[in-house]
C-alpha atoms as a PDB file:
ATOM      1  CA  UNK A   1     201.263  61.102 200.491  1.00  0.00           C
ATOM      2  CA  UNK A   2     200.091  63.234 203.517  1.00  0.00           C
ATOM      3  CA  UNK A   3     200.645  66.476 204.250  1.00  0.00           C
ATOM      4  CA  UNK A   4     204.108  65.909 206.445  1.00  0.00           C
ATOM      5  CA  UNK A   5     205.799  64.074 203.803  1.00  0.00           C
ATOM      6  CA  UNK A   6     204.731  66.772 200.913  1.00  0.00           C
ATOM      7  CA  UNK A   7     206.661  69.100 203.254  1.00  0.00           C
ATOM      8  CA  UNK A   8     209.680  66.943 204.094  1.00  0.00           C
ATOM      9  CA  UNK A   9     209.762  66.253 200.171  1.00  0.00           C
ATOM     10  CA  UNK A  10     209.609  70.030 199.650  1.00  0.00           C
ATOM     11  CA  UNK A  11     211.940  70.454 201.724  1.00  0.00           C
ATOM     12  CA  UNK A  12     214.647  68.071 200.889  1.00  0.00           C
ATOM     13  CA  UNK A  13     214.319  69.100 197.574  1.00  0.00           C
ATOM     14  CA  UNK A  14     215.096  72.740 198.359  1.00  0.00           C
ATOM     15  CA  UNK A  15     217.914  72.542 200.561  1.00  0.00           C
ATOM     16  CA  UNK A  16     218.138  76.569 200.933  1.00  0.00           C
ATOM     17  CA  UNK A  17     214.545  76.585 202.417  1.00  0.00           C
ATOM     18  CA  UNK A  18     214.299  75.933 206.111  1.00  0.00           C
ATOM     19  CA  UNK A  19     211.385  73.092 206.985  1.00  0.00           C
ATOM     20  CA  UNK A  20     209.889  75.846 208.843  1.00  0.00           C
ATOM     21  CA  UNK A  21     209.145  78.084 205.746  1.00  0.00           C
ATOM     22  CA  UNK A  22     207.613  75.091 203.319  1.00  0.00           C
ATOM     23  CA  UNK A  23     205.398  74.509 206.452  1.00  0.00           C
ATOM     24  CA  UNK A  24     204.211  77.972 206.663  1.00  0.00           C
ATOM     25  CA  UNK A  25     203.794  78.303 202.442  1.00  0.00           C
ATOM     26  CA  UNK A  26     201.659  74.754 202.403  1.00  0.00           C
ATOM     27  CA  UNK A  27     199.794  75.924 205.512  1.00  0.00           C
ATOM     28  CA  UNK A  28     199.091  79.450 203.396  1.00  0.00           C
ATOM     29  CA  UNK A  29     198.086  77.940 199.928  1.00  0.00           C
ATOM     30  CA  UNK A  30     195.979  75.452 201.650  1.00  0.00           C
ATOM     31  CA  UNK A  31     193.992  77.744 204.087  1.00  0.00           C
ATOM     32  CA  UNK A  32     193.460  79.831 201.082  1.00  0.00           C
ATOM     33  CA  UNK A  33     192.261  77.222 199.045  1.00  0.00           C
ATOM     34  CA  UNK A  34     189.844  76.330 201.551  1.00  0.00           C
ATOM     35  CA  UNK A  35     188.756  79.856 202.279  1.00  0.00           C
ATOM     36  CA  UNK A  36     188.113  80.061 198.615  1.00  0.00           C
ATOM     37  CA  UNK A  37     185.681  77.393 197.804  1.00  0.00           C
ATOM     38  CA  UNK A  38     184.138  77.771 201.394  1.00  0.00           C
ATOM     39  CA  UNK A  39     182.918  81.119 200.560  1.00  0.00           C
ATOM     40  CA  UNK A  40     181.562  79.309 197.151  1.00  0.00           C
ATOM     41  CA  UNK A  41     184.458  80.509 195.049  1.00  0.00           C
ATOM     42  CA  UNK A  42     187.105  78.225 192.433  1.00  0.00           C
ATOM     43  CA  UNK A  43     190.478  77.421 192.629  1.00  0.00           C
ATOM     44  CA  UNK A  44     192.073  76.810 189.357  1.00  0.00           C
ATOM     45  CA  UNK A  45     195.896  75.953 189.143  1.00  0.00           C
ATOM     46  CA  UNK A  46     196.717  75.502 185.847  1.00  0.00           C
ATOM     47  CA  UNK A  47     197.684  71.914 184.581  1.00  0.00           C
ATOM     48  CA  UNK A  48     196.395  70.689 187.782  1.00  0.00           C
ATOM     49  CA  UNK A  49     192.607  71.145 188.290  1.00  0.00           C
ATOM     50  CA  UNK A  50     189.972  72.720 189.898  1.00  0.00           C
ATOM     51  CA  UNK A  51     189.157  73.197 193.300  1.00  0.00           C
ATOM     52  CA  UNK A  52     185.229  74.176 193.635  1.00  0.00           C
ATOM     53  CA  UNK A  53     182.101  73.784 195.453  1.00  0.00           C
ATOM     54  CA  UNK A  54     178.484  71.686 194.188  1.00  0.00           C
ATOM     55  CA  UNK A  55     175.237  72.284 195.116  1.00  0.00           C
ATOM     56  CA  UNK A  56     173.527  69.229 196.309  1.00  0.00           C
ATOM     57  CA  UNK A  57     169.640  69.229 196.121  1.00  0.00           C
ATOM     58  CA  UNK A  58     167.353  67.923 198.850  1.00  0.00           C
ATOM     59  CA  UNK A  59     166.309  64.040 198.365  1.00  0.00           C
ATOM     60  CA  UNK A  60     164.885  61.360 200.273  1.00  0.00           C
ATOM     61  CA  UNK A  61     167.478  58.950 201.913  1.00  0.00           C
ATOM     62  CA  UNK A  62     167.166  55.714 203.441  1.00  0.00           C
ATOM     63  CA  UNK A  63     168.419  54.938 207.112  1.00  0.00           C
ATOM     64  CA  UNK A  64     170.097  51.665 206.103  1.00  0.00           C
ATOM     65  CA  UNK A  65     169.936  50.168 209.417  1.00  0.00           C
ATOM     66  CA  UNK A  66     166.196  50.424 209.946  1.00  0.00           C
ATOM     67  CA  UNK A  67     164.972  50.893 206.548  1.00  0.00           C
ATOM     68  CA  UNK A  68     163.173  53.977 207.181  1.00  0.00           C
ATOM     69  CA  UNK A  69     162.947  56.915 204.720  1.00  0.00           C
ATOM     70  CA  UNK A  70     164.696  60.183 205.769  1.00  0.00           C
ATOM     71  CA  UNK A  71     164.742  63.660 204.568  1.00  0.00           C
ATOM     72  CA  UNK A  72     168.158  64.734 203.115  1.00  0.00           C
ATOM     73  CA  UNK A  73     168.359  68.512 203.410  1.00  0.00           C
ATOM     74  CA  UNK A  74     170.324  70.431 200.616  1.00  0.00           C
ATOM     75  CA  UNK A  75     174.331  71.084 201.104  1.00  0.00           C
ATOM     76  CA  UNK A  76     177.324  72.243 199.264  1.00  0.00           C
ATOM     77  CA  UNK A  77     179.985  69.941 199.057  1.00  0.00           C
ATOM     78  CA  UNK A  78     183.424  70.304 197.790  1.00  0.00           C
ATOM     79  CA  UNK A  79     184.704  68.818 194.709  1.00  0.00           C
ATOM     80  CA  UNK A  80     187.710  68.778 192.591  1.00  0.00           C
ATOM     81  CA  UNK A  81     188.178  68.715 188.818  1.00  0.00           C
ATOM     82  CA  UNK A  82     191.254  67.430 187.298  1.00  0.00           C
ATOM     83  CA  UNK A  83     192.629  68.879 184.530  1.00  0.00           C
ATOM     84  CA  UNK A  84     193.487  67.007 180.626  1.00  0.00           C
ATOM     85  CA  UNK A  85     197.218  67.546 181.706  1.00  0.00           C
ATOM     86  CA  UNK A  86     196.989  65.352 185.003  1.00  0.00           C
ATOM     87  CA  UNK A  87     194.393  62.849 183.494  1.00  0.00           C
ATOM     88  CA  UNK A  88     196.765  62.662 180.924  1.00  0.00           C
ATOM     89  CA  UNK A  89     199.945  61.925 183.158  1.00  0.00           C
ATOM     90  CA  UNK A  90     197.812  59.397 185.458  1.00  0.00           C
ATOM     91  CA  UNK A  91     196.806  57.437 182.297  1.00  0.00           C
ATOM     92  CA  UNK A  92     200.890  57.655 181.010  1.00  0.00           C
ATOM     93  CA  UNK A  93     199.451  59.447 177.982  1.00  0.00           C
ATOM     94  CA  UNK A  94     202.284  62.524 177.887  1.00  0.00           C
END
């Protein structure tokens, strides 16, 4: 599912919001999200998971075309968590 169909969805099943509004609500909860972990905080929603960033340490890398070892400088990088609830419903264990 991407992004226009979560809002059509949203939408469709809340016939007294306008399209307009679910757009502007997903638009806020995501661009909070994203500030969030950007500025190295976590996002927990509650039967869901976690939304957080990981420190990556430097390492050596390999180019893989030419073979040659390169230098990997250290980065965040975002990750997500899910929680027992979702595992539980992705493995039909609820």
């Amino acid at each position: 599912m991407v992004r226009s169909e979560l809002i059509a969805k949203l939408a469709a099943e809340n016939p007294h919001l306008k399209q307009v509004d679910v757009t502007a609500v997903i638009d806020a909860i995501f661009d909070e999200v994203t500030d969030t972990i950007s500025r190295g905080g976590r996002v927990e929603l509650r039967g869901f998971g976690v939304f957080l960033t990981k420190q990556r340490e430097p390492r050596l890398g390999r180019n893989p075309r030419t073979g040659d070892t390169v230098k990997v400088d250290a980065k965040q990088v975002a990750a997500f968590r899910a929680s027992k609830n979702l595992l539980a419903r992705i493995n039909k264990k609820l």
